[in-house]
Protein backbone atom coordinates (compact mmCIF):
# COMPACT_ATOMS: atom_id res chain seq x y z
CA UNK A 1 -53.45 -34.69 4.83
CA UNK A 2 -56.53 -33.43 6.35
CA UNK A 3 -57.20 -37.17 8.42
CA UNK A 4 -53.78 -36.46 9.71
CA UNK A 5 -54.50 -32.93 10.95
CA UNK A 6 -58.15 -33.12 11.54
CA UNK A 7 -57.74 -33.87 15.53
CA UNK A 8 -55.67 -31.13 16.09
CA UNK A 9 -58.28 -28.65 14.28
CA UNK A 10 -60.92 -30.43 16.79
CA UNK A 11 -58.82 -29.72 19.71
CA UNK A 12 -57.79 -26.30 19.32
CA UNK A 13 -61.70 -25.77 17.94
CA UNK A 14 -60.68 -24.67 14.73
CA UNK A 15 -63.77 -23.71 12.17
CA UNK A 16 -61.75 -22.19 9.56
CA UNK A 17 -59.97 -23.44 6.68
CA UNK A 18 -56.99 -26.15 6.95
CA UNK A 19 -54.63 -25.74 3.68
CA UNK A 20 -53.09 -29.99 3.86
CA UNK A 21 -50.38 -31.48 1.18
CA UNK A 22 -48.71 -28.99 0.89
CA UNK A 23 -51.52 -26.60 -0.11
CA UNK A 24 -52.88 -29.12 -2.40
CA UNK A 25 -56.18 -29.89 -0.63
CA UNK A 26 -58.21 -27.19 1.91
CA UNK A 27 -60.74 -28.68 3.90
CA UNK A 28 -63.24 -26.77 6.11
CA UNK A 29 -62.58 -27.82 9.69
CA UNK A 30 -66.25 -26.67 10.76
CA UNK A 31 -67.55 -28.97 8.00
CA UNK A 32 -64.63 -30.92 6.87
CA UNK A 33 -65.95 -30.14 3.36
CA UNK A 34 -63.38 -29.68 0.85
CA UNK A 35 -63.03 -26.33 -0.76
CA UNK A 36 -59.87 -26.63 -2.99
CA UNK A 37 -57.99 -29.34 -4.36
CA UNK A 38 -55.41 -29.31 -7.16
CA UNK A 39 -54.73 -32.95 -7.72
CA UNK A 40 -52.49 -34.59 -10.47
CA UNK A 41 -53.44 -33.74 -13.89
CA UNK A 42 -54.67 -36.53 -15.90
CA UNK A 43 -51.09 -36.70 -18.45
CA UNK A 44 -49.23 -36.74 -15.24
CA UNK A 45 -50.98 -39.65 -13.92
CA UNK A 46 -50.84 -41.73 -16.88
CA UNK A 47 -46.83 -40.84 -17.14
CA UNK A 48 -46.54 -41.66 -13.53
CA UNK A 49 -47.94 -45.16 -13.74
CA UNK A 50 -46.01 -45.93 -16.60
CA UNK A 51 -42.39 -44.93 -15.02
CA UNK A 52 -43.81 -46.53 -11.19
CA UNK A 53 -45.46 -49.72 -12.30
CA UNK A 54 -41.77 -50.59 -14.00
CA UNK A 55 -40.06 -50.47 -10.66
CA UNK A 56 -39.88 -51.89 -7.36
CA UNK A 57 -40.36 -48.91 -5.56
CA UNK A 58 -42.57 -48.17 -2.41
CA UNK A 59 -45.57 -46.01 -3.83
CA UNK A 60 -47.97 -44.29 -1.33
CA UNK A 61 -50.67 -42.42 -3.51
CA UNK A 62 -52.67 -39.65 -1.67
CA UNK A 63 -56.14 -40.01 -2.80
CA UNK A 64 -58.90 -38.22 -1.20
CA UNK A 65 -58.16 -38.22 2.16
CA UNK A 66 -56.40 -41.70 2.65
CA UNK A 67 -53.09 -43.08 1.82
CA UNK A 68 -52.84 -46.47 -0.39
CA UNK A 69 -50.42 -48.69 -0.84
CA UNK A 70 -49.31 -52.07 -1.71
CA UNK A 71 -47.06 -55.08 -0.33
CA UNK A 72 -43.86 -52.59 -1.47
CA UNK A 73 -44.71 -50.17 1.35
CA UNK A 74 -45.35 -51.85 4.17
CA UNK A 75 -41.59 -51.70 5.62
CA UNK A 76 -42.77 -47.73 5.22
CA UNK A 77 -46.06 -47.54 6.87
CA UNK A 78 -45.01 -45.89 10.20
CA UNK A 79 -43.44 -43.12 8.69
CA UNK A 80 -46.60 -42.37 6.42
CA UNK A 81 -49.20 -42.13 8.98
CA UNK A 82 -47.47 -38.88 9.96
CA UNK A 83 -49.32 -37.93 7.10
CA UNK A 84 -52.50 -39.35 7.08
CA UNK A 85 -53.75 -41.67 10.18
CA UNK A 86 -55.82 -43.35 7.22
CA UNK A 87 -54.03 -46.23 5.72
CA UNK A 88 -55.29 -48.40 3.42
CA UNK A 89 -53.72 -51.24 1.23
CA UNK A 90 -54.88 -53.03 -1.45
CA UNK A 91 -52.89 -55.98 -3.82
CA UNK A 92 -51.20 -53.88 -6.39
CA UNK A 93 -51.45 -49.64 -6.59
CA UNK A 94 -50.89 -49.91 -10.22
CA UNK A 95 -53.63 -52.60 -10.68
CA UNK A 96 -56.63 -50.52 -12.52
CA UNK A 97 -59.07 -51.39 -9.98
CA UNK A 98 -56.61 -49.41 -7.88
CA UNK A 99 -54.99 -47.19 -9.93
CA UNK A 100 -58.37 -45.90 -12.04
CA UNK A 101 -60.09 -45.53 -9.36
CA UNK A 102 -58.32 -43.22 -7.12
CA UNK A 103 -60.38 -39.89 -5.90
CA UNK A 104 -58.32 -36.58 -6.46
CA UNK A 105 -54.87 -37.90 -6.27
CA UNK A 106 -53.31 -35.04 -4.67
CA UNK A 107 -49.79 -36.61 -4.57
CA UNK A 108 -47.10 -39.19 -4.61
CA UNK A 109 -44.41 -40.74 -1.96
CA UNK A 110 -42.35 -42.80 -3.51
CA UNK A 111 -39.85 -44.39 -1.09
CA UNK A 112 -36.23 -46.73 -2.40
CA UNK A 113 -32.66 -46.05 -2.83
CA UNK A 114 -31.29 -42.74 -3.68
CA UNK A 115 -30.16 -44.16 -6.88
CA UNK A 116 -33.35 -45.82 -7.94
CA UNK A 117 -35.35 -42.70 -6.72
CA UNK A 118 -32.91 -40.24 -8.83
CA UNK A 119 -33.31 -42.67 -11.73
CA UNK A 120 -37.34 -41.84 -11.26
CA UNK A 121 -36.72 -38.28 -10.90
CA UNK A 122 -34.74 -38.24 -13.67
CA UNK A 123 -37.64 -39.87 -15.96
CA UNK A 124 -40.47 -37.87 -14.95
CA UNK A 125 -38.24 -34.58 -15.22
CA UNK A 126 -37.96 -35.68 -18.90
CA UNK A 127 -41.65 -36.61 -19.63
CA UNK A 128 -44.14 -34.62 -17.48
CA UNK A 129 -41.86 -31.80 -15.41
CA UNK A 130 -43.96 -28.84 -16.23
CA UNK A 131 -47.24 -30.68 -14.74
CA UNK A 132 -45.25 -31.90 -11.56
CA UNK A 133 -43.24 -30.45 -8.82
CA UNK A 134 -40.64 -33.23 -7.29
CA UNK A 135 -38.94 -32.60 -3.88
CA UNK A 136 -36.53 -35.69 -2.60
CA UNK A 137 -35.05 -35.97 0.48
CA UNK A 138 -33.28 -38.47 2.21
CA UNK A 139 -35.72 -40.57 5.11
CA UNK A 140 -33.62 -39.82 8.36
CA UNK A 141 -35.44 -42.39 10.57
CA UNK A 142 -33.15 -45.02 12.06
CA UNK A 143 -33.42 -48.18 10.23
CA UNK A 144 -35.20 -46.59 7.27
CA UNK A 145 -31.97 -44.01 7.13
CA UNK A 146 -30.40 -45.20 3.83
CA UNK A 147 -33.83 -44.94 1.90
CA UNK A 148 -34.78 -41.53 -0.19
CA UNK A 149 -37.96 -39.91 -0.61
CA UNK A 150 -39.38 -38.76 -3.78
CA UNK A 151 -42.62 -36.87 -3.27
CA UNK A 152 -44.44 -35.60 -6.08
CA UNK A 153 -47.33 -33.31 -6.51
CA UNK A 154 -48.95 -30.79 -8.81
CA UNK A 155 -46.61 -27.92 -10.26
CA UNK A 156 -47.39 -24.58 -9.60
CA UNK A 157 -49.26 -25.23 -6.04
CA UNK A 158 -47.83 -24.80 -2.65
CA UNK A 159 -48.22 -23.20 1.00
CA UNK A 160 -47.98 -20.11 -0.58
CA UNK A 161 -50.63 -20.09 -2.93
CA UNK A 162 -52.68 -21.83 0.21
CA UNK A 163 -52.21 -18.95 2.21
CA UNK A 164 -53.17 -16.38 -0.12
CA UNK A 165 -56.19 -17.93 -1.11
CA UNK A 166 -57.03 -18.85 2.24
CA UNK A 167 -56.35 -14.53 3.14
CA UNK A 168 -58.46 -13.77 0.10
CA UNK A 169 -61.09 -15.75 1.24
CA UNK A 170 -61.23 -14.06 4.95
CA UNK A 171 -60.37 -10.53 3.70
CA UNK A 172 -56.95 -10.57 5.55
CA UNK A 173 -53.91 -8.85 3.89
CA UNK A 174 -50.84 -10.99 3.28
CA UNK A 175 -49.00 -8.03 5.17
CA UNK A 176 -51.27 -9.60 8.58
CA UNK A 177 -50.51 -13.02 8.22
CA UNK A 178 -47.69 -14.93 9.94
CA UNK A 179 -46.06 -18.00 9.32
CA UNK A 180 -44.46 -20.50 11.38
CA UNK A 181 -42.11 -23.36 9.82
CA UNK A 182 -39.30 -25.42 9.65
CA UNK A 183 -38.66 -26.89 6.56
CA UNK A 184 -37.94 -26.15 3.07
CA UNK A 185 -41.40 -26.62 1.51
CA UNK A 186 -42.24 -23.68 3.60
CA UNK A 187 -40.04 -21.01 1.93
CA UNK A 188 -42.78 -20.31 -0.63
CA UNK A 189 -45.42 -19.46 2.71
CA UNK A 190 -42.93 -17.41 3.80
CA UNK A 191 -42.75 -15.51 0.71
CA UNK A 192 -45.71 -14.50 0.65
CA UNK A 193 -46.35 -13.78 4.80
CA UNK A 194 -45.86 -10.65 6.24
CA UNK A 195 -43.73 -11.87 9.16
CA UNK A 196 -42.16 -14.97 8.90
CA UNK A 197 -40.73 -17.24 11.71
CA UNK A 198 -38.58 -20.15 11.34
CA UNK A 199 -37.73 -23.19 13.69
CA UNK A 200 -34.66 -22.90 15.24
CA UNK A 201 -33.66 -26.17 13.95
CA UNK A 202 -34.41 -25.49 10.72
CA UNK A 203 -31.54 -25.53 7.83
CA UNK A 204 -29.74 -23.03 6.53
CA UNK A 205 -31.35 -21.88 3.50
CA UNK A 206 -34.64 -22.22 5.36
CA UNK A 207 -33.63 -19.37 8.10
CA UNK A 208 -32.63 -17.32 5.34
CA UNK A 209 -36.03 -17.12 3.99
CA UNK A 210 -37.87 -16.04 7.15
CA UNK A 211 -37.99 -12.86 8.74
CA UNK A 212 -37.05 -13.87 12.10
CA UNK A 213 -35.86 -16.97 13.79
CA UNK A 214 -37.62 -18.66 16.95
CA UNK A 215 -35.18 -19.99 20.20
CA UNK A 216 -37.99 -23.01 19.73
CA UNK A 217 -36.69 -26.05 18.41
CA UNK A 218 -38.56 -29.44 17.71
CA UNK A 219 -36.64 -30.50 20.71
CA UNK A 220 -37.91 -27.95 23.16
CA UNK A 221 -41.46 -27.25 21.51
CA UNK A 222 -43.19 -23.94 22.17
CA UNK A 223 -42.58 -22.57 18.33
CA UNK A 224 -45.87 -21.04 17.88
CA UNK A 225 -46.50 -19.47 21.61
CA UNK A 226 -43.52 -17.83 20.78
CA UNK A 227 -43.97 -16.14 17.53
CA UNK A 228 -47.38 -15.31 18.84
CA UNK A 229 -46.00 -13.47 21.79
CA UNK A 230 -42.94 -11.62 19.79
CA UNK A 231 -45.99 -10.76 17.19
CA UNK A 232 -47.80 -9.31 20.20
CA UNK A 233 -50.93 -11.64 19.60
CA UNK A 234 -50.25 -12.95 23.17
């Protein structure tokens, strides 16, 4: 989210635009105005709280630019903030003084077992799965290890349509643009980049995708001074 990223736009003195969630929300960083957001659609919402409000699940709903959640989260809240440094919990999500009143919901974490997550998958695949776009992953975080993570957001949006809109808007060609990731929600930016550069801890299919792969790992940092130098912008 955009409160999650908006200190490192301020350091590196960023004034252009931030694509955040996955290309759901862009956000100015001169201004921090927004300037694109493709939240849930309203039948996915009202699906969504009827299939979540049954369970025990964690929920974390991105609205605006904070994160809210409920008493079911708050085993969860560490991990979260690497999204979004703005937390905020209320009594019940699915209460409608909560749930009604949420500003561009941009997306859904929904954290439990990998059973009781597939179970939700499984629902909203049969009742809403042409409005929505699920990706679940398992939470590799000590303790937390033997939860899953659902996280759901609008269908059809994505880093790649963030970057080309973002190159449209600047009057860059996609063939000029270069993209630096790690992870599998950035296959579609590297579609759609001219050069791609992936992480060199980064899986498989993820390598596969981009056009060349960085020594850098997480471990070892320096992933974007290097593609910048083997692009010759350094």
């Amino acid at each position: 989210m955009y409160s999650g990223t908006r200190h490192v736009a301020e350091q590196l003195g960023l004034r252009s635009a931030v694509a955040c969630v996955d290309g759901c929300h862009v956000v100015e960083a001169q201004t921090h105005q927004s300037l694109l957001s493709a939240p849930l659609p309203a039948l996915a919402r009202a699906a969504l709280h009827t299939i979540l409000s049954e369970t025990n699940l964690a929920v974390f709903a991105f609205s605006g630019d904070a994160i809210i959640y409920d008493r079911r989260g708050h085993l969860f809240v560490e991990y979260l903030t690497t999204w979004s440094t703005q937390m905020n919990r209320v009594a019940d999500v699915f209460a409608p003084t909560s749930w009604e009143q949420f500003e561009e919901l941009t997306a859904l974490v929904i954290i439990g077992s990998q059973a009781n997550t597939g179970a939700v998958v499984a629902k909203l695949q049969a009742t809403c799965n042409e409005l929505v776009q699920l990706a679940q992953f398992p939470l590799l975080r000590g303790h937390l290890a033997n939860n899953w993570v659902v996280l759901i957001r609008c269908a059809g949006v994505n880093k790649g349509t963030a970057v080309t809109w973002m190159a449209e808007r600047i009057g860059v060609p996609l063939s000029d643009v270069i993209a630096v990731g790690d992870w599998l929600n950035d296959i579609p930016m590297f579609g759609v980049a001219g050069r791609s550069f992936v992480m060199g801890q980064s899986p498989p299919e993820v390598k596969a995708a981009a056009t060349h792969e960085l020594k850098a790992t997480v471990h070892t940092g320096g992933g974007i001074a290097e593609a910048a130098e083997r692009s010759g912008l350094l």
